[in-house]
C-alpha atoms as a PDB file:
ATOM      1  CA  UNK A   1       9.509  -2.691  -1.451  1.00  0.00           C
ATOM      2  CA  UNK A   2       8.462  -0.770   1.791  1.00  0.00           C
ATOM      3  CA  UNK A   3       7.638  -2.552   5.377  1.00  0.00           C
ATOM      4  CA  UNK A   4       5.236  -0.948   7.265  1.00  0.00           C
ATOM      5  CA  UNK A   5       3.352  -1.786  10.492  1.00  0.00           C
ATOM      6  CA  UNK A   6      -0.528  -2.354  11.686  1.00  0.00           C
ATOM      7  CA  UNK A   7      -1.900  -1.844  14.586  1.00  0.00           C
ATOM      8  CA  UNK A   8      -5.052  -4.017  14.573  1.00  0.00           C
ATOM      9  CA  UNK A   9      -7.482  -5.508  17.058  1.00  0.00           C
ATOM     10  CA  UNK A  10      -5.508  -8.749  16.629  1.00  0.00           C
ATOM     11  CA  UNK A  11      -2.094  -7.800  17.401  1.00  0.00           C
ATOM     12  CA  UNK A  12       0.796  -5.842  15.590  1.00  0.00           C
ATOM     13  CA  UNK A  13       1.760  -7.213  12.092  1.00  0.00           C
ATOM     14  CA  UNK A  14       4.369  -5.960   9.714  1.00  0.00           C
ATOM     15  CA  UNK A  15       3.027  -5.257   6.058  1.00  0.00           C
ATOM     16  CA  UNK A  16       5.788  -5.603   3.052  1.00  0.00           C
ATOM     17  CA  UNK A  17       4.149  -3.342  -0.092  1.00  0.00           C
ATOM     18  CA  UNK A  18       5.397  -3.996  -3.438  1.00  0.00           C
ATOM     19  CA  UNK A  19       4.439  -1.311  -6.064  1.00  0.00           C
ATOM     20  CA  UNK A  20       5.246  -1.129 -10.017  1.00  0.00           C
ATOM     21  CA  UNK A  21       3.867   1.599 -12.414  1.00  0.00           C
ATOM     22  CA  UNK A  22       1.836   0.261 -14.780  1.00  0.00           C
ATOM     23  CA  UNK A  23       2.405   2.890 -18.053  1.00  0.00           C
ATOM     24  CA  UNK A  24      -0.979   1.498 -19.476  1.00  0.00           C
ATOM     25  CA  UNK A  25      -2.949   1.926 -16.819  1.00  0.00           C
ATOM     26  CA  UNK A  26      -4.760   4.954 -14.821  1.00  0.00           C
ATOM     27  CA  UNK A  27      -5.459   3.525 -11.256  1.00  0.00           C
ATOM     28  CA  UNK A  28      -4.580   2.585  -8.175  1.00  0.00           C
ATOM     29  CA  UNK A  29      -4.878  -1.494  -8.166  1.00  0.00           C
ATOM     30  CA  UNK A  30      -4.043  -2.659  -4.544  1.00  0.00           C
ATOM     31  CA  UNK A  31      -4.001  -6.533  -3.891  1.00  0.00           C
ATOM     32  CA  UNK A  32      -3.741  -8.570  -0.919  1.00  0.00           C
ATOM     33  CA  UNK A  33      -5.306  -8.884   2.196  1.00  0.00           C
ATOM     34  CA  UNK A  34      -6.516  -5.209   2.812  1.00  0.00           C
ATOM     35  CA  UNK A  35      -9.853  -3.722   4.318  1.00  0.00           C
ATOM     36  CA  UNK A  36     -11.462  -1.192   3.298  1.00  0.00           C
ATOM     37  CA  UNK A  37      -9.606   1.073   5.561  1.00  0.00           C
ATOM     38  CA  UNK A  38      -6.394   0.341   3.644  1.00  0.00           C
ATOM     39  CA  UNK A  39      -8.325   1.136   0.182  1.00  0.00           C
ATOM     40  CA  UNK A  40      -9.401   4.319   1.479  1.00  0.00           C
ATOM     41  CA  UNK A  41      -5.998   4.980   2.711  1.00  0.00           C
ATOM     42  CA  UNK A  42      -4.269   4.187  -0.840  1.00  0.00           C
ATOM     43  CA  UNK A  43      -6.729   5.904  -2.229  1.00  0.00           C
ATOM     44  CA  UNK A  44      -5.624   9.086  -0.022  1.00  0.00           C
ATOM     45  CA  UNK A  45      -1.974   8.814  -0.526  1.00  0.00           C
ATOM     46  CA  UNK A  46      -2.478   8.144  -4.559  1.00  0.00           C
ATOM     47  CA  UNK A  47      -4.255  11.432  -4.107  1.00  0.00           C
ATOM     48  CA  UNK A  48      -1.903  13.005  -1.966  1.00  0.00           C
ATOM     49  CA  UNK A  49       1.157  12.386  -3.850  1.00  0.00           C
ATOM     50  CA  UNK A  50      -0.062  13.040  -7.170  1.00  0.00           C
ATOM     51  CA  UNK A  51      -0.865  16.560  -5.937  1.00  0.00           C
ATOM     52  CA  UNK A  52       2.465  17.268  -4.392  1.00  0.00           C
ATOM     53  CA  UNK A  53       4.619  15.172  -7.576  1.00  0.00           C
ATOM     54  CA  UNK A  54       6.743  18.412  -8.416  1.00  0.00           C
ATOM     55  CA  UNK A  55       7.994  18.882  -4.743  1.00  0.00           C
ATOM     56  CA  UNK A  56       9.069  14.962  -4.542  1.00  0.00           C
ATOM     57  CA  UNK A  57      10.316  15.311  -7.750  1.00  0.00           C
ATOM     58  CA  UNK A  58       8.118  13.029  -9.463  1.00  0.00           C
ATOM     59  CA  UNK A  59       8.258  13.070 -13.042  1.00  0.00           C
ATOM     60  CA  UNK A  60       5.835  14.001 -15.516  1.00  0.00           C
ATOM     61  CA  UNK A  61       5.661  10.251 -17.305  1.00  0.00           C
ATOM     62  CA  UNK A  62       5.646   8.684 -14.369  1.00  0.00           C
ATOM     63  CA  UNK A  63       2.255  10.197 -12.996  1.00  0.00           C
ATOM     64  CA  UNK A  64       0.655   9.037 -16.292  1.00  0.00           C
ATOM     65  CA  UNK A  65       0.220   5.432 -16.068  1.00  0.00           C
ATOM     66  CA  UNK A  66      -0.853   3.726 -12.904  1.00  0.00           C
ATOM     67  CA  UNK A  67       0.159   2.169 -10.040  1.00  0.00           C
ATOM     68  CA  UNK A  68      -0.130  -1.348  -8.806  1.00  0.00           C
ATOM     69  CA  UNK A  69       0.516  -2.693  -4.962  1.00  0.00           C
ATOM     70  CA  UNK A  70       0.234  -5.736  -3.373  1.00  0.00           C
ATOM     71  CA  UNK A  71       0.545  -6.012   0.330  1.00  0.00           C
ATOM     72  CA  UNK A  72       1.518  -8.813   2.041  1.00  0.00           C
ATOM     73  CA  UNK A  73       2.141  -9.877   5.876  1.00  0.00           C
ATOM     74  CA  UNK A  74       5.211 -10.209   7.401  1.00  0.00           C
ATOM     75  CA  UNK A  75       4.356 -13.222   9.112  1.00  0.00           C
ATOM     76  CA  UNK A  76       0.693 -15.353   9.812  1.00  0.00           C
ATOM     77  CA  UNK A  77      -1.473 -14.327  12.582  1.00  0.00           C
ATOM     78  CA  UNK A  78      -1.205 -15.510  15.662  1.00  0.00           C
ATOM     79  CA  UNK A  79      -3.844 -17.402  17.322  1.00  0.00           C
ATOM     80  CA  UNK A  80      -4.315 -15.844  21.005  1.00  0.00           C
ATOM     81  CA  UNK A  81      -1.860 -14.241  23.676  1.00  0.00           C
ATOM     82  CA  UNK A  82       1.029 -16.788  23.441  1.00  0.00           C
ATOM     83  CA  UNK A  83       0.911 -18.018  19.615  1.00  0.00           C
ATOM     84  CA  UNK A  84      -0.949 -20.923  20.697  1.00  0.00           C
END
């Protein structure tokens, strides 16, 4: 698990990302409350770190099978300035 912060229109929230390889699969399955912005970026870093998995010492099994994360908030939205 990995926290992780967004900056939105609404406010600051912290994001908690779970990930497991799936060793049948071959994509990147993201779940949770994500835009498209978030797809595209998971998209990028699946990309990204697949390309560099020798320097990071990624092994050669592991980049077979696919990856699954779900993202979840830290906490719920707050509804204007104060919480109110």
């Amino acid at each position: 698990m990995a926290a992780g912060l967004a900056c939105t229109e609404a406010g600051d929230d912290v994001l908690y990302v779970e990930t497991v390889l799936l060793p049948d699969g071959k994509d990147l399955v993201m779940t949770g409350q994500l835009g498209s912005v978030m797809q595209e970026s998971g998209k990028a870093a699946q990309g990204y770190i697949a390309s560099r998995a020798g320097a990071f010492g990624i092994a050669e099994a592991t980049r077979q099978g696919g990856v699954q994360s779900m993202c979840r908030p830290g906490r719920s939205r707050r509804m204007g300035p104060r919480g109110a």
